[in-house]
Protein backbone atom coordinates (compact mmCIF):
# COMPACT_ATOMS: atom_id res chain seq x y z
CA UNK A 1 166.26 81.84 265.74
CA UNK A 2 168.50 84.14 264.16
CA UNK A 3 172.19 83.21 263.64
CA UNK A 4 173.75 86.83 263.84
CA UNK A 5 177.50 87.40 263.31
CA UNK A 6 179.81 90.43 264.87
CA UNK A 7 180.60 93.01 263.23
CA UNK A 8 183.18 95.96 263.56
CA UNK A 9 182.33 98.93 261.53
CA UNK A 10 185.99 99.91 259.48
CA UNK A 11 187.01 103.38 261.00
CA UNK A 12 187.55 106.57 258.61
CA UNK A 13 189.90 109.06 258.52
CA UNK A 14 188.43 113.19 258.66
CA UNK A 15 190.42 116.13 259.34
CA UNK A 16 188.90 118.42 262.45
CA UNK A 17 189.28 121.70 264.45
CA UNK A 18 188.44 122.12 267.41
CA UNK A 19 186.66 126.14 267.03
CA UNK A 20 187.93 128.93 268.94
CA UNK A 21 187.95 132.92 269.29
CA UNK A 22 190.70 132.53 266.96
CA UNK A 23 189.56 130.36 264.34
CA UNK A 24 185.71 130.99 263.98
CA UNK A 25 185.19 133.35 261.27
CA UNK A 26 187.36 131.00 259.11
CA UNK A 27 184.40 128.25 260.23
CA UNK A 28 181.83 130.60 259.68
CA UNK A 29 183.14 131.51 255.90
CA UNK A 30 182.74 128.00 255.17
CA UNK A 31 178.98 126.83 256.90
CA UNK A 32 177.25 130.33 258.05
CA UNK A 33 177.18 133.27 259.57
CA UNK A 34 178.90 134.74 262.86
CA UNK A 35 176.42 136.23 265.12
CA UNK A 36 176.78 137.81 268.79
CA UNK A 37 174.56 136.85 271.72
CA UNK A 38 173.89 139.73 274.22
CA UNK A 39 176.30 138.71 276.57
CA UNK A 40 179.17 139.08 273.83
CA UNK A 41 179.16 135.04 273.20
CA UNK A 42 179.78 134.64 269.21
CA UNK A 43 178.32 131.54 267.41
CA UNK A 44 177.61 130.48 263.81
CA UNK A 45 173.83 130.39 262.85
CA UNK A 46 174.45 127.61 259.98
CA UNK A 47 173.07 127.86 256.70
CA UNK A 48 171.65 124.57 255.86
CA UNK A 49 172.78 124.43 251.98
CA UNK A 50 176.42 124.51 253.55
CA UNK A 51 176.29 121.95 256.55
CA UNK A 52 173.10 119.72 257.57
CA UNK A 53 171.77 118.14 260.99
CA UNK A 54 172.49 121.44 263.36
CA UNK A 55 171.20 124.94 262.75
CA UNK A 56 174.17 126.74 265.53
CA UNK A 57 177.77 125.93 266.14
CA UNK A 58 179.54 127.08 269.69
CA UNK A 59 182.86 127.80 270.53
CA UNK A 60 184.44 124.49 272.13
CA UNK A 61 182.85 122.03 269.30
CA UNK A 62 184.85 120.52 266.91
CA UNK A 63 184.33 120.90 263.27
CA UNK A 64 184.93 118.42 260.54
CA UNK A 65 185.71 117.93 256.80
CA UNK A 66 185.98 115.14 254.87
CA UNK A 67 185.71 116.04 250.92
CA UNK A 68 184.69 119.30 251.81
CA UNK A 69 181.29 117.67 253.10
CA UNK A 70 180.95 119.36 257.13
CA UNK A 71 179.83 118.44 260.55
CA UNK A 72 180.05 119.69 264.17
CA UNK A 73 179.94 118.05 266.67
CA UNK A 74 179.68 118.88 270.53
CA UNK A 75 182.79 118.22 272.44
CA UNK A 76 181.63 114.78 274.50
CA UNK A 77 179.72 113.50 271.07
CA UNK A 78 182.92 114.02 269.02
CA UNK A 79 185.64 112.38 272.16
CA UNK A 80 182.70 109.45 272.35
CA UNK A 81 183.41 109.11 268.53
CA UNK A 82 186.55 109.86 267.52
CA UNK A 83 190.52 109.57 268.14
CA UNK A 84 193.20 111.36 267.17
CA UNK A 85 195.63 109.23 264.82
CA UNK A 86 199.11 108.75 266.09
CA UNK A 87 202.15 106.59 265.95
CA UNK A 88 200.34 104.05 268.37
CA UNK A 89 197.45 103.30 266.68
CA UNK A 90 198.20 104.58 262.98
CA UNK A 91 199.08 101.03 261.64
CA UNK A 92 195.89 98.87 263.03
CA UNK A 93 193.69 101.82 261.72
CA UNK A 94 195.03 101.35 258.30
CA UNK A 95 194.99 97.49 258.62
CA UNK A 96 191.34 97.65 259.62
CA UNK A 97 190.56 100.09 256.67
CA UNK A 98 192.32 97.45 254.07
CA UNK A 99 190.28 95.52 251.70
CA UNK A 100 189.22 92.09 252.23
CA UNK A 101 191.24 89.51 251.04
């Protein structure tokens, strides 16, 4: 039988946006292009050179860079994955991102 052992995976820090009306052509400069559905709804068709694993990006998703590498996520898939750093919990994320001793 196997003897397996626990692991917790070391969190990492990323900065994110969450994308709005306001902020999407800024998005769009860096990943794609803006396009307008009929109904007036704007989105980013993403060009794949600039941002793999989705092909659109919606208003209300949250966009992230770390080392100028992107992702977007959908709003429960980035809350399910992600928290914001604070005064509360900024000290056990950088002891848990510390080297082994």
């Amino acid at each position: 039988m196997l003897d397996y052992v626990n692991f917790a995976r070391r969190p990492f820090v990323l900065d994110a946006v969450e994308i709005t009306e306001e902020n999407i052509a800024e998005v769009a400069e860096l990943v794609g292009t803006i396009e307008t559905r009929e109904n007036g709804d704007r989105y980013i068709r993403v060009d794949p050179s600039k941002m793999q694993m989705v092909s659109f990006v919606y208003l209300g998703w949250w966009f992230t860079n770390i080392e100028n590498h992107y992702r977007a996520y959908k709003p429960h898939l980035f809350h399910s994955q992600f928290v914001v750093i604070n005064d509360d919990n900024r000290d056990s994320i950088h002891e848990m991102n510390e080297e082994p001793r």
